[in-house]
C-alpha atoms as a PDB file:
ATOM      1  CA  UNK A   1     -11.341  -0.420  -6.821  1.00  0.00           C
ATOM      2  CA  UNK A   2      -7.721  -0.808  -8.033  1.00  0.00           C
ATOM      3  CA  UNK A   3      -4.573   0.590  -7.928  1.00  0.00           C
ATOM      4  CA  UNK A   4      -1.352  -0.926 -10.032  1.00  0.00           C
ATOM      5  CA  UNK A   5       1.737  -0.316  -8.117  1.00  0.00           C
ATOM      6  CA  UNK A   6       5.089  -1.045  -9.021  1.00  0.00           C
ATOM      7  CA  UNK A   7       5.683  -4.781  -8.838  1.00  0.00           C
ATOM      8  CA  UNK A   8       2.250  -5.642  -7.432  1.00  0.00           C
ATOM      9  CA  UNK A   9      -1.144  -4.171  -7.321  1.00  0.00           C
ATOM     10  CA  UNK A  10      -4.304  -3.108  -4.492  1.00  0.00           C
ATOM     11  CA  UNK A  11      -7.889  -4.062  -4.271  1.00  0.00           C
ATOM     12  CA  UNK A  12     -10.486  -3.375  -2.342  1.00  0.00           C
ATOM     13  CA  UNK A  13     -14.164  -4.532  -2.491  1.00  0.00           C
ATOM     14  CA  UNK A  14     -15.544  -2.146   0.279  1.00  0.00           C
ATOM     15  CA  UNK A  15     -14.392  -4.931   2.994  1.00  0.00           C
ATOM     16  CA  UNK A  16     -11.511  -7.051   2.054  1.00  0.00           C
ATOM     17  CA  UNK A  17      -8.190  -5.266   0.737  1.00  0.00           C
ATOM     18  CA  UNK A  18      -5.663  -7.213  -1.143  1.00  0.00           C
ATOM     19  CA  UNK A  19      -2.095  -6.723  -1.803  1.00  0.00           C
ATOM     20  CA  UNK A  20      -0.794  -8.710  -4.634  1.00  0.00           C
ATOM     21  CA  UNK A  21       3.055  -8.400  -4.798  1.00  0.00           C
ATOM     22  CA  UNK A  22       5.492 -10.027  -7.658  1.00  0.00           C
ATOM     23  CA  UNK A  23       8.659 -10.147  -7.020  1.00  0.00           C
ATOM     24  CA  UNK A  24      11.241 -10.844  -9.453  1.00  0.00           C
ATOM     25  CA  UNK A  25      11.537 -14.645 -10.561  1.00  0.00           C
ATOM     26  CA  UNK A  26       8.594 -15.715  -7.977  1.00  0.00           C
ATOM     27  CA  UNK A  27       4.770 -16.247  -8.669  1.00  0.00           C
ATOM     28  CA  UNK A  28       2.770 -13.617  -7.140  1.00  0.00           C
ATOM     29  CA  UNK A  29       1.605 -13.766  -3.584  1.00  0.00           C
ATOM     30  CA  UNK A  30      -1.490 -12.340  -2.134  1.00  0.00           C
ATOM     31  CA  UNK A  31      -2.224 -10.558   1.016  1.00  0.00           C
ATOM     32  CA  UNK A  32      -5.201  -9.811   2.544  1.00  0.00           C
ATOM     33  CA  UNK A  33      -6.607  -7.537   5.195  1.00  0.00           C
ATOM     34  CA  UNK A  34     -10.165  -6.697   6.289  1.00  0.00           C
ATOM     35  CA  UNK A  35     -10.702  -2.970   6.582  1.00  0.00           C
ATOM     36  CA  UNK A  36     -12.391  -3.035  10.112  1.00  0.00           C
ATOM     37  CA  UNK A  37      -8.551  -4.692  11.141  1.00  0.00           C
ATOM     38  CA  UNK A  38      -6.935  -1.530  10.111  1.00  0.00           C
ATOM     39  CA  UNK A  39      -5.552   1.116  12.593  1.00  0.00           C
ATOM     40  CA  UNK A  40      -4.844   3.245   9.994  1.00  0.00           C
ATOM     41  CA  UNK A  41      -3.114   4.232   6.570  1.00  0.00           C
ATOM     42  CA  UNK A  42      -0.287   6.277   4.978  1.00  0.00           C
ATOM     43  CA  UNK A  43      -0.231   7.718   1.552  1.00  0.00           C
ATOM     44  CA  UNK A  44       2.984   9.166   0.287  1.00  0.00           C
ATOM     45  CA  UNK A  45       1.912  10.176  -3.071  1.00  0.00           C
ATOM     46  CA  UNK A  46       5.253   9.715  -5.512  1.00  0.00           C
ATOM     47  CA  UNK A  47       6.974  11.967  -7.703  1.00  0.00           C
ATOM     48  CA  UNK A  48       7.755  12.306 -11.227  1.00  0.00           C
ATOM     49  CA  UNK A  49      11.350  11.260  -9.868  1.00  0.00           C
ATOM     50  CA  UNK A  50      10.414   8.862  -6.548  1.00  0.00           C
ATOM     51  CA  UNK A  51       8.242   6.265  -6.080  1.00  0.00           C
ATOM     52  CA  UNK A  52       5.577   6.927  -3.036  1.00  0.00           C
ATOM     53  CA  UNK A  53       3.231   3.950  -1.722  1.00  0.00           C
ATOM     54  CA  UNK A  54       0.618   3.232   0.519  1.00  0.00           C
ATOM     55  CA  UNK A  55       1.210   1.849   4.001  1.00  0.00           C
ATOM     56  CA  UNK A  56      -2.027   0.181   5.831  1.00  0.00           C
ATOM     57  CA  UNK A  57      -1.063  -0.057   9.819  1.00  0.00           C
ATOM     58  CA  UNK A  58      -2.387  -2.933  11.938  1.00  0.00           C
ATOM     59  CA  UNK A  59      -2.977  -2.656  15.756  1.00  0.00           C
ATOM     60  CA  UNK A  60      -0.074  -3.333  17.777  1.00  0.00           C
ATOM     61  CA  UNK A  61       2.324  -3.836  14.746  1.00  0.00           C
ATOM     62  CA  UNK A  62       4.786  -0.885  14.331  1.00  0.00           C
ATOM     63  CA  UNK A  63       5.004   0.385  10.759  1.00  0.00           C
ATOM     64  CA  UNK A  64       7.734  -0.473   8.928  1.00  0.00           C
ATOM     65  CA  UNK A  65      10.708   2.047   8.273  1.00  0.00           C
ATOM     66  CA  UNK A  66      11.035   3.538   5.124  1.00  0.00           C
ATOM     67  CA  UNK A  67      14.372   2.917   3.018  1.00  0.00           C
ATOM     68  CA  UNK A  68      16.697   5.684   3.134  1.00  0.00           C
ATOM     69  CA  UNK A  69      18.718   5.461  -0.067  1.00  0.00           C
ATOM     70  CA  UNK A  70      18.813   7.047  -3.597  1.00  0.00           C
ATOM     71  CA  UNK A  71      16.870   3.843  -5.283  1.00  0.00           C
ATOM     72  CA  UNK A  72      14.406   3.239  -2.643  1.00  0.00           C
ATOM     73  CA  UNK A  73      13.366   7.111  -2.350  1.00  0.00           C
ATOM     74  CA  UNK A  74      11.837   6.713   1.140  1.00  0.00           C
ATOM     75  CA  UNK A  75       9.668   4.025   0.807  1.00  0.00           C
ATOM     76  CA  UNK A  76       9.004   0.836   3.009  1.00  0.00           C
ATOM     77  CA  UNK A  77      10.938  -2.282   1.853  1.00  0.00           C
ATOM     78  CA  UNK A  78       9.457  -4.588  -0.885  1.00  0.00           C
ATOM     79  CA  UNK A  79       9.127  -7.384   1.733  1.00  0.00           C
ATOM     80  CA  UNK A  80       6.693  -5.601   4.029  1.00  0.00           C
ATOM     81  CA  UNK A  81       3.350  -7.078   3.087  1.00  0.00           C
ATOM     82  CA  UNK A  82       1.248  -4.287   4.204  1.00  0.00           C
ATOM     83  CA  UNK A  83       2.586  -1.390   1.779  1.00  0.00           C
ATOM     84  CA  UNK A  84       3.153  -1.134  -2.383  1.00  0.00           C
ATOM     85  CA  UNK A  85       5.186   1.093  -3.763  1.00  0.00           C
ATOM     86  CA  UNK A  86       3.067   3.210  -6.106  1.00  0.00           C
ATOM     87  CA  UNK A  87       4.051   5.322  -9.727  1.00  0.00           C
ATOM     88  CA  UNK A  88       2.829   8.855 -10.262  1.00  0.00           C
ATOM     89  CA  UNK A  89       0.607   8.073 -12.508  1.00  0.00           C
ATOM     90  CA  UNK A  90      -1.578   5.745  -9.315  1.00  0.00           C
ATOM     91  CA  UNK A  91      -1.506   8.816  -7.117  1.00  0.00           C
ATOM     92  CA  UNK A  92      -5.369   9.624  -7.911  1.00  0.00           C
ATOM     93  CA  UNK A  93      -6.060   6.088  -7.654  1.00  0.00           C
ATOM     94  CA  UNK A  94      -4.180   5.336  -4.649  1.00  0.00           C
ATOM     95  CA  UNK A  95      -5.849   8.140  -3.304  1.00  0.00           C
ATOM     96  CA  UNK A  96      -9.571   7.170  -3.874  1.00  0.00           C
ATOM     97  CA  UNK A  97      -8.592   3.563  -2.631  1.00  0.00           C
ATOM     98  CA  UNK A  98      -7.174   5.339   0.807  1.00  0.00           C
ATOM     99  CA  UNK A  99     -10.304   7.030   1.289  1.00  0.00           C
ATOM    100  CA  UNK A 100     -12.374   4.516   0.737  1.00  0.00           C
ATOM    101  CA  UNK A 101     -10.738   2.141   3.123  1.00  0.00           C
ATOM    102  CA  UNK A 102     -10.414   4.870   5.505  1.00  0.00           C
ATOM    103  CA  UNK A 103     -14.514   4.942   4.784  1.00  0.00           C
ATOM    104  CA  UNK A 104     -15.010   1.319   5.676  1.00  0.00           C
ATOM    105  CA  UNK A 105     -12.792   1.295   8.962  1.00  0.00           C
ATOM    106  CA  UNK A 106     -14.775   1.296  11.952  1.00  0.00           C
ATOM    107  CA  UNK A 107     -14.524   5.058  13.711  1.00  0.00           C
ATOM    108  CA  UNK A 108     -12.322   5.000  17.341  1.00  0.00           C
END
């Protein structure tokens, strides 16, 4: 299961999700999280206008902030590694992809 973001992408296998950001002039650089790690997850599906992104939260880690600015359109900054900033057109994707990681996380 994928979703292309902007600047990066998300996969999940049904245990492992990955996070691949590129950033401008760099080589891309993975992250990866296991699904029974995660406390939890924010969608903010985007706009025809605004960016959204999804947001996966680890235990004892606060979020991180969203941007408040005209360009960044409320989303977290590009160098969190748990969140991607995500184009309309992912918003079905990104929201299968939330669901099934919310699927895979152990229940609290």
């Amino acid at each position: 299961m994928d979703v292309k973001g902007v600047q990066g992408s998300i996969s999940f296998d049904g245990e492992w999700i990955t996070i691949t950001k590129k950033e401008l002039g760099q080589q891309p650089r993975d992250y990866r999280l296991r699904a029974a790690d995660i406390s939890g997850t924010r969608l903010k599906p985007a706009s025809r206008l605004f960016h959204g992104y999804v947001q996966f939260l680890l235990p004892g880690s606060a979020p991180a902030d969203e941007s408040k600015g005209l360009l960044s359109g409320g989303r977290p900054p590009q160098s969190d590694p748990h969140s991607l900033s995500i184009p309309h057109r992912s918003n079905d994707a990104a929201e299968k992809l939330v669901a099934a990681v919310e699927q895979a996380r152990p229940s609290r």
